[in-house]
Structures are given as structure tokens and as C-alpha cells.
Protein backbone atom coordinates (compact mmCIF):
# COMPACT_ATOMS: atom_id res chain seq x y z
CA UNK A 1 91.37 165.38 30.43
CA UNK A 2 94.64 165.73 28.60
CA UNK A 3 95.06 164.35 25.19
CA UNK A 4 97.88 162.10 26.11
CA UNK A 5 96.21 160.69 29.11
CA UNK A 6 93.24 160.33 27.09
CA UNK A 7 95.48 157.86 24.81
CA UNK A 8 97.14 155.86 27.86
CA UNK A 9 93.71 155.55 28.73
CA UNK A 10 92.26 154.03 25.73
CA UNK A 11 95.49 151.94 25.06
CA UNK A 12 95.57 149.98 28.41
CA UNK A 13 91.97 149.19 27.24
CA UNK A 14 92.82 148.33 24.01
CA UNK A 15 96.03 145.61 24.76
CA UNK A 16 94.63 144.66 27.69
CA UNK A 17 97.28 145.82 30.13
CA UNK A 18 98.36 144.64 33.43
CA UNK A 19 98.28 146.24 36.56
CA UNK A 20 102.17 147.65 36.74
CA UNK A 21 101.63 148.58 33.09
CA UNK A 22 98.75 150.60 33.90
CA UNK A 23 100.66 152.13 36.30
CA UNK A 24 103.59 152.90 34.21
CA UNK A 25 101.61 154.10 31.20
CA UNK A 26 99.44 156.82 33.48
CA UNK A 27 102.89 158.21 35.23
CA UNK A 28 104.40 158.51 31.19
CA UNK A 29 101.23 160.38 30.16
CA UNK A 30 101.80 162.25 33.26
CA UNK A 31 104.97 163.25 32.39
CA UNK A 32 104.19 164.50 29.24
CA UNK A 33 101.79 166.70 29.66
CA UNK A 34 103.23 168.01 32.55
CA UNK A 35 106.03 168.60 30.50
CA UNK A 36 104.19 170.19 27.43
CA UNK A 37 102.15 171.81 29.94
CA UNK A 38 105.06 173.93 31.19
CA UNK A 39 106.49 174.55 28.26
CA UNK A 40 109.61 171.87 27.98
CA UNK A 41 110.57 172.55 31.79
CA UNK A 42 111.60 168.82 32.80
CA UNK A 43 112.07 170.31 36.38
CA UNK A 44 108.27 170.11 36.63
CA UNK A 45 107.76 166.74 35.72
CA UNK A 46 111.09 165.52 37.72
CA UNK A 47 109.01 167.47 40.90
CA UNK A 48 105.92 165.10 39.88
CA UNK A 49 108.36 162.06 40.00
CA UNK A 50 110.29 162.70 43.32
CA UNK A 51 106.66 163.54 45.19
CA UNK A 52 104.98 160.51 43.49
CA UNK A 53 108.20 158.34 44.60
CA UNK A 54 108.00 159.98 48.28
CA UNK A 55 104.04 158.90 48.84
CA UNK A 56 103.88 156.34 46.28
CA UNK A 57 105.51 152.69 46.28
CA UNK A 58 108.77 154.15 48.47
CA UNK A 59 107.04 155.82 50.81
CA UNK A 60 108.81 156.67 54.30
CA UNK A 61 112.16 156.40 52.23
CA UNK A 62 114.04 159.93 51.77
CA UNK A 63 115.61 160.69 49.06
CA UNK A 64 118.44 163.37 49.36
């Protein structure tokens, strides 16, 4: 598991998060190791954003 999701992980745990937060802290972690991952390409982690926002919470809206 990646080191920053590793940390979301044990900080929801730790402060006792609620349910959106949890969401909100996983996507971040996400983010930045997607990010780190490809080398500083934020095209790669805007890619992970626009397909989590198509089949996630918006999904059947289209974005264009």
C-alpha cells in the first residue's frame, strides 16, 4: 500500500473521522501518489478525478 494512503488510513482512525471525511482524505492520498507516482504529471491524477466524478457521486452526469 502506498505510504500516503497508509497515513490517511491511520489518521481517519486516529481523529475519528466521519464518513465524507473518509472519503475526502482517501481521494487526497489518491492524488498524491498518483501524482508522485508519475512523476509530477497532474494530468494523471486530474484523469483519476474526472473518472471517479463520472462513476462516483455524479454519476450519469457528463462532463464536457
Amino acid at each position: 500500500m502506498a505510504p500516503s494512503v497508509l497515513r490517511a488510513l491511520e489518521a481517519i482512525k486516529r481523529y475519528n473521522a466521519q464518513p465524507e471525511q473518509i472519503d475526502h482524505a482517501i481521494l487526497c492520498a489518491i492524488n498524491v501518489t498518483l501524482c508522485l507516482a508519475s512523476g509530477g504529471d497532474d494530468r494523471v491524477s486530474e484523469g483519476f478525478n474526472e473518472d471517479i466524478a463520472r462513476s462516483g457521486r455524479r454519476f450519469g452526469l457528463q462532463y464536457t
